[in-house]
Protein backbone atom coordinates (compact mmCIF):
# COMPACT_ATOMS: atom_id res chain seq x y z
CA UNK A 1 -57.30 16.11 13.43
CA UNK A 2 -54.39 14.31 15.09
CA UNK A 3 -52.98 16.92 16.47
CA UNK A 4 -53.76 15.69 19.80
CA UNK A 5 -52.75 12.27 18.98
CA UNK A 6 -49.54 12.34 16.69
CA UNK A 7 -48.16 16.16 17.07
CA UNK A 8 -49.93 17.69 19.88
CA UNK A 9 -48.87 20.79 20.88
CA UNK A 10 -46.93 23.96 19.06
CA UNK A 11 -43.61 23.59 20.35
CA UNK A 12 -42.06 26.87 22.59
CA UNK A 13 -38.40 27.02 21.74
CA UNK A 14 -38.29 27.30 17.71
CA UNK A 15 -34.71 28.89 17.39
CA UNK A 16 -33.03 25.78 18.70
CA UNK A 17 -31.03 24.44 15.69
CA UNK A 18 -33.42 22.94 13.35
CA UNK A 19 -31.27 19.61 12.84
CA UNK A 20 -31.02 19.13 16.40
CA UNK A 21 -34.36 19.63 16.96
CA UNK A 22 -35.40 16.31 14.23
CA UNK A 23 -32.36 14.19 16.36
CA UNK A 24 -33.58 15.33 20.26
CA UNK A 25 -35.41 13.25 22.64
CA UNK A 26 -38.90 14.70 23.23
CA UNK A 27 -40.86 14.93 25.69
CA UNK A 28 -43.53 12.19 25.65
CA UNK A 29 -41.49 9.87 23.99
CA UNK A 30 -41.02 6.33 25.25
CA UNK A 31 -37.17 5.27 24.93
CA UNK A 32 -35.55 1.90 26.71
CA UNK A 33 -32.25 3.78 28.22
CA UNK A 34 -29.12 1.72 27.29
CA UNK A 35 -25.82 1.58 29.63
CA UNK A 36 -23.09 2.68 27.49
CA UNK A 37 -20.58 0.86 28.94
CA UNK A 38 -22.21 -2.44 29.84
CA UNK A 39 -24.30 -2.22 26.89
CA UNK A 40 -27.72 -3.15 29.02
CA UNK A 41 -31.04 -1.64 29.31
CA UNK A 42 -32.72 0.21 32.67
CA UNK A 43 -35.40 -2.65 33.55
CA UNK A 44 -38.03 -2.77 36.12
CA UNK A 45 -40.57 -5.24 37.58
CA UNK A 46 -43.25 -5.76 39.91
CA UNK A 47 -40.78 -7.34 41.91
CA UNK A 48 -40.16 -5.64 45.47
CA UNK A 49 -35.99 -5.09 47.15
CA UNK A 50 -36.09 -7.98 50.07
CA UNK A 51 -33.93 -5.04 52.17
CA UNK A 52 -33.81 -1.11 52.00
CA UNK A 53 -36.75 0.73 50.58
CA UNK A 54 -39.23 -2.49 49.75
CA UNK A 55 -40.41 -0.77 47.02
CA UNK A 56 -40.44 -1.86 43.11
CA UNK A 57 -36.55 -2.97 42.24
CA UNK A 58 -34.70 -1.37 39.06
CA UNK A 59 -31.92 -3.54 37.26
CA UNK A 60 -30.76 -4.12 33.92
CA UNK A 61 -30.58 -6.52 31.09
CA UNK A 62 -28.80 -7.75 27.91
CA UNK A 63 -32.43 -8.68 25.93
CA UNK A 64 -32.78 -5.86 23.74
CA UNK A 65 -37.05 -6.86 23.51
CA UNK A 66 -37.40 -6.87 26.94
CA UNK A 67 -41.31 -5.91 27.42
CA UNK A 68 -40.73 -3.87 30.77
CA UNK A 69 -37.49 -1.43 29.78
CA UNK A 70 -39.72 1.03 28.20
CA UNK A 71 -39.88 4.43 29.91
CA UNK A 72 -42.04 7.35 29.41
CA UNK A 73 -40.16 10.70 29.27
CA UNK A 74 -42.33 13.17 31.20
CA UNK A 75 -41.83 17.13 32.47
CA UNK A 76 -40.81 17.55 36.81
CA UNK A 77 -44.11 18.24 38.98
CA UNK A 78 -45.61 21.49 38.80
CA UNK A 79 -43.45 22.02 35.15
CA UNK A 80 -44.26 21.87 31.50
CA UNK A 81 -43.04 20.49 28.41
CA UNK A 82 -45.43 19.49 25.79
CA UNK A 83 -45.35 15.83 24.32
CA UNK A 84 -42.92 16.78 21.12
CA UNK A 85 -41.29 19.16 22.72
CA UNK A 86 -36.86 18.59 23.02
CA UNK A 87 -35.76 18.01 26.38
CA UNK A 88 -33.66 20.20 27.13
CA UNK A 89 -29.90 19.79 28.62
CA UNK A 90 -30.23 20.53 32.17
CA UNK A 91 -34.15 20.37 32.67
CA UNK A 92 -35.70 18.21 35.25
CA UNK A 93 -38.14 14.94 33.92
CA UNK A 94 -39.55 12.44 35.37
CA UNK A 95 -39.22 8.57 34.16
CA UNK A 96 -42.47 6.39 33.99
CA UNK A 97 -42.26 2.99 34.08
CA UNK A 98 -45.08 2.04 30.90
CA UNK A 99 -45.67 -1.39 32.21
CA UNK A 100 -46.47 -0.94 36.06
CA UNK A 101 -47.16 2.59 35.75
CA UNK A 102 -44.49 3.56 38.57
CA UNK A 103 -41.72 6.31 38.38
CA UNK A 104 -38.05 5.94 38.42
CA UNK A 105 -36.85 6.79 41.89
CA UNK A 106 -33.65 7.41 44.86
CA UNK A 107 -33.25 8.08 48.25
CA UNK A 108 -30.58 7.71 51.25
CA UNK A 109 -31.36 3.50 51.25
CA UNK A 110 -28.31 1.60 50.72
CA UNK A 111 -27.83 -0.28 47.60
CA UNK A 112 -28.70 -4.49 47.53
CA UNK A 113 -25.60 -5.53 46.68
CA UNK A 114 -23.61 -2.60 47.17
CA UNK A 115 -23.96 -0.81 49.98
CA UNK A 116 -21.70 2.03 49.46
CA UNK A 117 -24.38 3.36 46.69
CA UNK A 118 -27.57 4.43 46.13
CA UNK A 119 -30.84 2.72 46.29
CA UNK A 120 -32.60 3.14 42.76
CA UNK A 121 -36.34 2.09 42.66
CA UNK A 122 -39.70 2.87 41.03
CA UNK A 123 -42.20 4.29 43.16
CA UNK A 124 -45.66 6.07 43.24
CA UNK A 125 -48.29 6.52 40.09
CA UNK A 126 -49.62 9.14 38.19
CA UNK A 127 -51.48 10.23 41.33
CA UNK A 128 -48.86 10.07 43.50
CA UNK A 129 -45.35 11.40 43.08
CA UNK A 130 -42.87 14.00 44.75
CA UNK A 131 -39.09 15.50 43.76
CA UNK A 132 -37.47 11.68 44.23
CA UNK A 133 -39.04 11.07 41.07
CA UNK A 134 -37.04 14.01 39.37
CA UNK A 135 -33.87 13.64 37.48
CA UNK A 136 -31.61 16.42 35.98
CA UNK A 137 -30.47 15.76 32.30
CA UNK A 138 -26.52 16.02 32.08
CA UNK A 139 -25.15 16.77 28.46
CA UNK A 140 -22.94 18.98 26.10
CA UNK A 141 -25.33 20.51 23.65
CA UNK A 142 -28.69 22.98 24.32
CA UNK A 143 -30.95 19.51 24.25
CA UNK A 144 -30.90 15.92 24.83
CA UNK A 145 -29.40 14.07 21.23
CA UNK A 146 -30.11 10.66 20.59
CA UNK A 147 -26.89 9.59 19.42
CA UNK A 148 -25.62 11.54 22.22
CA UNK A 149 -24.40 9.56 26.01
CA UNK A 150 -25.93 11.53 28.91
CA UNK A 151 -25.79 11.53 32.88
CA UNK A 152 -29.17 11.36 35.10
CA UNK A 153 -28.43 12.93 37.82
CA UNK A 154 -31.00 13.10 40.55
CA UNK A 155 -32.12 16.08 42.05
CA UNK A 156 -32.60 15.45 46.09
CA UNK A 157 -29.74 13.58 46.19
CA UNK A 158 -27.01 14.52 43.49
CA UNK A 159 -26.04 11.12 42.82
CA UNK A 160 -25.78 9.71 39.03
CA UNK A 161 -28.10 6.91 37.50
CA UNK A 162 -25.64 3.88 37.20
CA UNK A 163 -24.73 0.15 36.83
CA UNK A 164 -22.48 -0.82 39.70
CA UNK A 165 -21.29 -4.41 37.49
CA UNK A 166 -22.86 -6.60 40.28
CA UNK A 167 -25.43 -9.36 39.23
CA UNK A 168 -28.72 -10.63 41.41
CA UNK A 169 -29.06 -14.02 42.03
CA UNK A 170 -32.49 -15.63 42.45
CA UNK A 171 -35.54 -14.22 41.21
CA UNK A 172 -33.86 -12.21 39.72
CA UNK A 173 -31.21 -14.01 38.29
CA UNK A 174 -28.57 -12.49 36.15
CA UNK A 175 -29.75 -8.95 36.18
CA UNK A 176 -27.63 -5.75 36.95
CA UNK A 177 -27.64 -4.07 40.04
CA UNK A 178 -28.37 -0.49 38.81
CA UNK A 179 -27.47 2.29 41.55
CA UNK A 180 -27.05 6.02 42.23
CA UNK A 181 -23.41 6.89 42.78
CA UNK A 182 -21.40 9.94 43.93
CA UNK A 183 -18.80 10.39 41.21
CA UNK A 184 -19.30 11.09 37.57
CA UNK A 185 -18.05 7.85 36.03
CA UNK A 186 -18.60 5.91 32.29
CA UNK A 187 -21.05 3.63 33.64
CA UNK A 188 -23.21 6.67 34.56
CA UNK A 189 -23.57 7.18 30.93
CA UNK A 190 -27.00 6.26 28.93
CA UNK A 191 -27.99 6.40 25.42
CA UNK A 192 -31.08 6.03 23.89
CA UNK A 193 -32.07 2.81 22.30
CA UNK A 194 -35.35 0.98 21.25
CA UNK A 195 -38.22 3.88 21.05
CA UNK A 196 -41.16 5.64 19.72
CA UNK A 197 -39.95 9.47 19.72
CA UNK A 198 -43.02 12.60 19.75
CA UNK A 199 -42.73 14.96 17.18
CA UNK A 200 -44.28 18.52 17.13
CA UNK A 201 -45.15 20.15 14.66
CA UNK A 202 -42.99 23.02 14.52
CA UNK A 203 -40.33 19.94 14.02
CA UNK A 204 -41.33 19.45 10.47
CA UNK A 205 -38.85 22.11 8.96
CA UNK A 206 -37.29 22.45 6.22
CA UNK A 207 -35.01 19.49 6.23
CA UNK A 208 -38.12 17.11 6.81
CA UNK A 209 -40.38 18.76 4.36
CA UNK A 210 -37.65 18.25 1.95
CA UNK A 211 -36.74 14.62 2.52
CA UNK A 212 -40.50 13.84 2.02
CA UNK A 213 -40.95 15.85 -1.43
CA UNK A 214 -36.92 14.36 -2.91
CA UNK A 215 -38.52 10.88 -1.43
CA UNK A 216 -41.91 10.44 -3.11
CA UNK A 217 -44.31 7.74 -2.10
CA UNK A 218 -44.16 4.58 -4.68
CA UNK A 219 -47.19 3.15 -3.59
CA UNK A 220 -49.98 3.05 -6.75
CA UNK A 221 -53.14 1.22 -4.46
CA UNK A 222 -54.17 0.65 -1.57
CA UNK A 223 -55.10 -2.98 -0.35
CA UNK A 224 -57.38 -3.37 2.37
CA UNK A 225 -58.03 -6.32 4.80
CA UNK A 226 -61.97 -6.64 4.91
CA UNK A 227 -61.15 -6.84 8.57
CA UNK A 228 -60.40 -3.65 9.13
CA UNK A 229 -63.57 -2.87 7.05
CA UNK A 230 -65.64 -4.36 9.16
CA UNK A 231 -63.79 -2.91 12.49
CA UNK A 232 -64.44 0.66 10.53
CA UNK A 233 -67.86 0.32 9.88
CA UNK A 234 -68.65 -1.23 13.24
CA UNK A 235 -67.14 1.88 14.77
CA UNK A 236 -68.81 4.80 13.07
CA UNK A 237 -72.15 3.11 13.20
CA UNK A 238 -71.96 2.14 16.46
CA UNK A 239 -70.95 6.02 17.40
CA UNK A 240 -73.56 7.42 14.92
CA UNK A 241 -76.59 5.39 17.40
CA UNK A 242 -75.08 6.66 20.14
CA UNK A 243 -75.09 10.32 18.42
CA UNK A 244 -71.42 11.10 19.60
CA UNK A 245 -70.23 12.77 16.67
CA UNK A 246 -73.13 15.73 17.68
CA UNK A 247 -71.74 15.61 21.19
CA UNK A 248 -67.96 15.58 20.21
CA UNK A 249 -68.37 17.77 17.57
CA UNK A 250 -66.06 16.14 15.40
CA UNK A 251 -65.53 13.38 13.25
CA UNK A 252 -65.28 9.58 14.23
CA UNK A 253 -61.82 8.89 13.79
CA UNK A 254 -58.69 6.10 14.02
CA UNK A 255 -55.50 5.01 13.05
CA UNK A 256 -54.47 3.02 10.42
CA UNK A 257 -51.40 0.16 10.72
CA UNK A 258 -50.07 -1.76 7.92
CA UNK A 259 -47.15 -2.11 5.69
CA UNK A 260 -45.88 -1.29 2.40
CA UNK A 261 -45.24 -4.13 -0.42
CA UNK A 262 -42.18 -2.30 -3.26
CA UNK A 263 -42.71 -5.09 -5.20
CA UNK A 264 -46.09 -4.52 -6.49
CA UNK A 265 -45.95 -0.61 -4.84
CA UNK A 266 -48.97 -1.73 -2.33
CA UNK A 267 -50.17 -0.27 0.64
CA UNK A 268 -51.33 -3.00 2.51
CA UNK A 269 -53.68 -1.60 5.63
CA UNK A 270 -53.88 -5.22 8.03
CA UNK A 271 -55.43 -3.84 11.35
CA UNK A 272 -56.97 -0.64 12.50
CA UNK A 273 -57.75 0.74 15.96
CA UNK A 274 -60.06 4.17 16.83
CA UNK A 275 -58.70 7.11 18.91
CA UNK A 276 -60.40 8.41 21.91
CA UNK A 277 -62.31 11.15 21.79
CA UNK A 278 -60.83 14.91 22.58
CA UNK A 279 -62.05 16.31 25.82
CA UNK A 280 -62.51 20.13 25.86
CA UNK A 281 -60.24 22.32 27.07
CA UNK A 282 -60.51 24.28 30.28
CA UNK A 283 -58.93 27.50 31.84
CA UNK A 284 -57.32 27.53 34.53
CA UNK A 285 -54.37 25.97 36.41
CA UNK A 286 -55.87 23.33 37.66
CA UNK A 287 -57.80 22.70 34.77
CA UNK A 288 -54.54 22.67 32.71
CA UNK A 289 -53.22 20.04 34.33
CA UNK A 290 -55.94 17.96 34.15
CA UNK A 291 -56.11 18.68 29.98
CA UNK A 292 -52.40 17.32 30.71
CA UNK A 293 -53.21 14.40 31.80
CA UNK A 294 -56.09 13.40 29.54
CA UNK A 295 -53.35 14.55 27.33
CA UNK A 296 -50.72 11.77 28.53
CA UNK A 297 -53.51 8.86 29.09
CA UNK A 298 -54.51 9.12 25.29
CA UNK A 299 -51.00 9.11 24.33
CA UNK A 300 -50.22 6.11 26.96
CA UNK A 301 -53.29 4.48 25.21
CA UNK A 302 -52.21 4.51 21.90
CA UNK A 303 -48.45 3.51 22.27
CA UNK A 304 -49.78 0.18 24.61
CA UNK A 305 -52.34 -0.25 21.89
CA UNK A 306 -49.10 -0.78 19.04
CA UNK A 307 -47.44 -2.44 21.81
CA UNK A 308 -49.50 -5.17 21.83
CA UNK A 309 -49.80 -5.00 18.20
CA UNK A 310 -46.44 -6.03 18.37
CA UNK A 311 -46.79 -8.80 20.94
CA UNK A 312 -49.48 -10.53 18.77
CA UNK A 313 -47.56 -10.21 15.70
CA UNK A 314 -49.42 -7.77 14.09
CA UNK A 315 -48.39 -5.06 11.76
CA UNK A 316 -47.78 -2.10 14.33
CA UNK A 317 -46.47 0.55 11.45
CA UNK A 318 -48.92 3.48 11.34
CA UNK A 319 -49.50 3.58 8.20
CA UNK A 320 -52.31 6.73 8.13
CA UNK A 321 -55.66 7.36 9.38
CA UNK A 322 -59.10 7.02 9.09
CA UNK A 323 -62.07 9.25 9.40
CA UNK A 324 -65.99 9.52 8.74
CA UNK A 325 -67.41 11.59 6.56
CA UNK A 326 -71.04 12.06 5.84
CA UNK A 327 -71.56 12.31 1.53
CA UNK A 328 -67.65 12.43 1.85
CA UNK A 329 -67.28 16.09 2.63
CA UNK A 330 -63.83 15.75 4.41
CA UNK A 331 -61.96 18.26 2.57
CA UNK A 332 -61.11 20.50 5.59
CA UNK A 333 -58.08 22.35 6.95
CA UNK A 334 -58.35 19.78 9.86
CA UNK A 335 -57.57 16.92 7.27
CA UNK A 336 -55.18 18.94 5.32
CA UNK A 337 -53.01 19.68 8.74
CA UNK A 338 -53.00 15.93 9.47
CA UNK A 339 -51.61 14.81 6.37
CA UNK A 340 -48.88 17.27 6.17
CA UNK A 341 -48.04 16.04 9.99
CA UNK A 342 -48.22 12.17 8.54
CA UNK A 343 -46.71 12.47 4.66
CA UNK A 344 -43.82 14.38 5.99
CA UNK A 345 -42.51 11.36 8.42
CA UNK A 346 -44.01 9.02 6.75
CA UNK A 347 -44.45 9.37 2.43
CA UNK A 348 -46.28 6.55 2.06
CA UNK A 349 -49.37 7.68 4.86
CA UNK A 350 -52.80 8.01 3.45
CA UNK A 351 -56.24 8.64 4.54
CA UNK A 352 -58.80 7.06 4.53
CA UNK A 353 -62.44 8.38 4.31
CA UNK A 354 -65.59 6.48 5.25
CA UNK A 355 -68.88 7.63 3.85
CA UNK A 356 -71.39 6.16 6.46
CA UNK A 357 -74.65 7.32 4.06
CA UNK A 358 -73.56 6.12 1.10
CA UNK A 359 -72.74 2.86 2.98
CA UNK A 360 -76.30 2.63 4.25
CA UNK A 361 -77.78 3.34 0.71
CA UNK A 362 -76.19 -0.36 -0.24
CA UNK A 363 -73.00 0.90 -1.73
CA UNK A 364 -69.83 0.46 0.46
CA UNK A 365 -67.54 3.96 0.11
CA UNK A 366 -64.20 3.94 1.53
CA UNK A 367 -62.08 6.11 -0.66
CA UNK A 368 -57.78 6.69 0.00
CA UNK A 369 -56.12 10.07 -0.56
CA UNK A 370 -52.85 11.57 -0.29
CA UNK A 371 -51.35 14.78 -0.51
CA UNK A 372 -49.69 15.53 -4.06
CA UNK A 373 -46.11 16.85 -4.53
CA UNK A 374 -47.51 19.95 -5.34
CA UNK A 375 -49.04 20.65 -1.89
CA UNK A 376 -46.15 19.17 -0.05
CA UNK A 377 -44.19 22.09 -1.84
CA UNK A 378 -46.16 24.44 -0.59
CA UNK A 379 -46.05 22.89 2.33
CA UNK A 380 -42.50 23.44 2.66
CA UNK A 381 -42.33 26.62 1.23
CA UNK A 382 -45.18 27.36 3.90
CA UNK A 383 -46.38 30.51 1.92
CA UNK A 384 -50.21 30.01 0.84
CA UNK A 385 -50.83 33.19 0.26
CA UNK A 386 -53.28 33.73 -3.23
CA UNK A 387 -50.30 34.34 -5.73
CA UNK A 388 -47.83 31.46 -4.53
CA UNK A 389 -51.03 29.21 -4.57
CA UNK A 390 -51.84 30.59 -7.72
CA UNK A 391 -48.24 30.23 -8.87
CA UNK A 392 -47.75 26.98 -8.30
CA UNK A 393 -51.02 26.19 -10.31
CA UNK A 394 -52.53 24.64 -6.97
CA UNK A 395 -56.24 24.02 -6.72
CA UNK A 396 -58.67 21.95 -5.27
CA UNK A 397 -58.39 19.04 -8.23
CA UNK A 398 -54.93 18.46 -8.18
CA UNK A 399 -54.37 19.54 -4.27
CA UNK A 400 -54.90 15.25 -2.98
CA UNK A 401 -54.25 12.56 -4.85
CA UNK A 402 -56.55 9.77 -5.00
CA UNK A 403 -55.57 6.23 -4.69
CA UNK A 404 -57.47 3.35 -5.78
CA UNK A 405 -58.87 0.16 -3.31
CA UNK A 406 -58.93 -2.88 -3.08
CA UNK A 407 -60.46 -4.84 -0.53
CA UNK A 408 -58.93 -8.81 -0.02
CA UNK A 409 -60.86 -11.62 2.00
CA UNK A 410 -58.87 -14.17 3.09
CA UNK A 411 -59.23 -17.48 0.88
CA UNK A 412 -61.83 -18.94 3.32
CA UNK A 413 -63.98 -16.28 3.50
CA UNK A 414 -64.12 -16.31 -0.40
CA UNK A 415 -65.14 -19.84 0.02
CA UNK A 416 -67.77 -19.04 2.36
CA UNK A 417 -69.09 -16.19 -0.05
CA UNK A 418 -69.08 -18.30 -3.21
CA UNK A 419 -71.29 -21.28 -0.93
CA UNK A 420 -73.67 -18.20 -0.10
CA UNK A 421 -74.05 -17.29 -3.61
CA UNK A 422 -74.66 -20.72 -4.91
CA UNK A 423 -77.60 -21.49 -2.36
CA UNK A 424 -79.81 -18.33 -3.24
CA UNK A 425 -82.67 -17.32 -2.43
CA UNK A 426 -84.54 -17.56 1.01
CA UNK A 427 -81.56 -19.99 2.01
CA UNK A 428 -78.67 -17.69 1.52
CA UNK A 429 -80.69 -15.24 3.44
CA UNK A 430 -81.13 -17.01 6.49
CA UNK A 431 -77.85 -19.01 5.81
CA UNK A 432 -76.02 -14.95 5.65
CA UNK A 433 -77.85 -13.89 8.84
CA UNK A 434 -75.18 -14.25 11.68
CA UNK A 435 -73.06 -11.92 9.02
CA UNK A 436 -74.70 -8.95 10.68
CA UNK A 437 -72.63 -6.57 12.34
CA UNK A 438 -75.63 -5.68 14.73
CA UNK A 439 -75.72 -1.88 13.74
CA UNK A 440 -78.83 -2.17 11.95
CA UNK A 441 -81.05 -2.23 15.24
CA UNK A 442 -84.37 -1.31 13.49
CA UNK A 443 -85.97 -1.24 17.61
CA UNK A 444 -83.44 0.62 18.92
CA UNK A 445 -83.89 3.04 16.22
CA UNK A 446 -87.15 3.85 16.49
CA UNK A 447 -87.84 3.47 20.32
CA UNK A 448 -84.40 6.65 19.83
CA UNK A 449 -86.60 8.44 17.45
CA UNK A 450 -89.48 7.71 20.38
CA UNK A 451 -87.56 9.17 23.13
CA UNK A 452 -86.18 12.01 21.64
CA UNK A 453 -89.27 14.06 22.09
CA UNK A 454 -90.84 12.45 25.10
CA UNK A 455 -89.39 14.80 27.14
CA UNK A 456 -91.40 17.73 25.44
CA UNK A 457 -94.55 15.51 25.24
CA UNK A 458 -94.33 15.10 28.97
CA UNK A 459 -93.70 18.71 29.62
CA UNK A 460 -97.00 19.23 27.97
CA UNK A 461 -98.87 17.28 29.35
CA UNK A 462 -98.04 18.54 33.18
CA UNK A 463 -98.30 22.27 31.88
CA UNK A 464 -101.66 21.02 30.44
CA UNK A 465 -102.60 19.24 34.09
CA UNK A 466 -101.49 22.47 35.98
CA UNK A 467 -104.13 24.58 33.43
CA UNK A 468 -106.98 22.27 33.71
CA UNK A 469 -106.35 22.33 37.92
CA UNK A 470 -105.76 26.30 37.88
CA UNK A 471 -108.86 26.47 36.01
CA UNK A 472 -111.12 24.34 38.28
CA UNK A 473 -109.79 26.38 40.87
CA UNK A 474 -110.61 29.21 39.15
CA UNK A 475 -114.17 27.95 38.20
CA UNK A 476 -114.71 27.17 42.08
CA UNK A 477 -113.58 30.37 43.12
CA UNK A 478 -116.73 32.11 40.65
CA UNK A 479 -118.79 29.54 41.48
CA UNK A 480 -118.36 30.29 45.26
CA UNK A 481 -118.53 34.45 44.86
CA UNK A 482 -121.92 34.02 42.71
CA UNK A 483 -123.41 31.98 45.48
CA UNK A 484 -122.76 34.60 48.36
CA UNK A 485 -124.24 37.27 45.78
């Protein structure tokens, strides 16, 4: 279900060590790059150099929640490397700026400050970009560790991504000169910090499956804000007008963020958000690397989406996923694969399923599973053939666990509610009537019930005008022979 989202693509090199593979730097991630000498992180701005290049400046800084020192990891031009996928030591990537959408760049300009280095800038967009954008990943092991200090060493060039110790002045005041130099030296050395790191799904081995079955979840309930009931509701009805879910072929779908109370052992689901909707996939190499970058937009979408989760002070945590499900029928390999994916990072994830009939009959239906321990065994043992299934007294009652909801209004709204139930009648009726979500659009319903066979009807009626002319003509034509005869 997510596979596009979360876990995208079946990763190519499986025999690298499995522990190195959970600690390695995907591709796809977004990482803030930390100097490991100075201790600051690779920065950018939509600030232009006053000399050299012009283009967008690079520096560093000390604030560790700087907004613009997050960087996209993403494969060279004309080169692969799916989103979850280690970077390996050597390979060439590309570094995208997430806030101005530029890439990190060098070239034979002379440094600011010092002019015996490198200029280092961010230039181009997705659209436009060429080998100054690529960098060559310098380490000791077969891929790029996260505990681990590499060199970036660019590839037109050969110089190494570096701070030089100098300091701007005005606008820019305070921040580090960061350069490309000619010698290997400690301040060309970078760690990863801050970051949101892809996994595959090849990643979940054995170690992971088995941290998530010795660490059960301890959550007993699920508590959901009657916000994000709303914003689900909203969603699926609004794409169930507009009949996407026949076009899509799939169902309507989002992410779930929240956090977990271990006091009470709550799930508490704040905020929700819905995922785009998958494009099909073409042949082709053109056509693959235009799959790539719908690939990389809905990925870029998602992570700014948390991002300014986090900027409003809202619970970013993904804490599951939601989907639609007509009479509830969402027990599905699809489903199955996505929990596995979510339950083996995170114990705690859940589901949630959305019955949009039932909902429409008068009776709200938003039900939370979770995988058992049982499946997650299997899941590890990954054998599901009939006799482990059947050995491990598996079946489809005991294969999710179902958790049980609670929806919370804030205290005003539960003010509001009890002052609607205490009017009654025709006044609470009209009083209650802004409360509508505007999905139940009675004319828009049936002028779509209209439409959908107008097309036919008007067919008809010209193949009916073309028989009525072709038989005039026809009735002219013995008309006209009788009167010569």
């Amino acid at each position: 279900m997510f596979s596009e989202f979360l876990v995208a693509s079946v990763l190519y090199f499986i025999a690298i060590n499995a522990s190195q593979i959970i600690d390695a730097v995907t591709c796809g991630s977004v990482v803030k790059l930390k100097n490991n000498q100075e201790g600051v992180r690779l920065h950018s701005h939509d600030v232009k150099y006053g000399s050299g290049s012009g283009q967008q400046s690079v520096t560093a800084v000390e604030n560790g929640d700087d907004v613009n020192s997050h960087w996209q990891i993403l494969p060279a031009i004309k080169e692969t490397c799916k989103r979850g996928e280690p970077v390996k030591c050597g390979s060439k990537i590309r570094l995208k700026h997430l806030t101005t959408g530029s890439y990190l760049h060098s070239h034979f300009f002379a440094a600011p400050l010092t002019k015996e280095n490198q200029e280092v800038s961010c230039f181009g967009n997705t659209e436009s970009s060429d080998s100054g954008d690529h960098w060559i990943v310098v380490c000791s092991n077969d891929v790029w560790l996260r505990k681990d200090a590499v060199k970036l060493k660019h590839e037109d060039t050969g110089k190494f991504l570096a701070i030089s110790g100098e300091r701007y002045g005005r606008p820019i005041d305070g921040q580090y000169e960061v350069v490309a130099i000619s010698a290997s030296k400690s301040t060309a050395l970078w760690k990863t910090a801050e970051g949101i790191f892809m996994v595959g799904p090849d990643i979940l081995t054995m170690s992971t499956f088995t941290a998530a079955v010795g660490n059960p979840s301890i959550v007993q309930f699920v508590q959901i804000d009657s916000l994000v009931v709303m914003k689900i509701v909203k969603h699926v009805d609004s794409e169930m007008y507009a009949g996407l879910n026949e076009v899509a072929g799939e169902a309507c779908q989002g992410l779930l963020t929240g956090l977990v109370s271990s006091d009470d052992r709550r799930l508490e689901i704040t905020n929700c958000f819905p995922t785009a909707r998958a494009e099909p996939m073409l042949d082709g190499d053109e056509m693959t690397q235009n799959n790539t970058f719908y690939e990389e937009q809905k990925q870029a979408e998602m992570l700014d989406m948390l991002r300014k989760f986090r900027d409003m002070n809202i619970d970013y945590e993904l804490v599951g996923f939601y989907q639609a499900h007509p009479f509830g029928a969402c027990f599905a390999q699809e489903t199955i694969d996505s929990l596995i994916d979510y339950q083996a990072s995170v114990p705690d994830g859940v589901v949630l399923i959305y019955d949009p009939v039932k909902t429409r009959q008068g009776q709200l239906s938003i039900r939370a599973y979770r995988l058992s321990a049982k499946a997650l065994e299997m899941s590890l043992d990954g054998d599901w053939s009939p006799e482990s299934t059947r050995g491990t007294g598996l079946t489809y009652e005991n294969m999710l666990e179902e958790l049980s909801v609670v929806i919370k209004n804030s205290h005003l709204v539960n003010v509001m509610l009890a002052e609607l139930a205490l009017q009654g009648g025709y006044a609470a009726q009209r009083s209650s009537s802004h409360l509508e979500l505007g999905t139940r659009r009675s004319l828009e319903k049936c002028l779509r019930s209209l439409m959908s066979d107008v097309d036919d009807l008007n067919r008809t009626v010209m193949a009916y005008t073309k028989y009525v002319a072709d038989k005039q003509r026809h009735d002219l034509t013995v008309y006209n022979a009788m009167q010569k005869r």
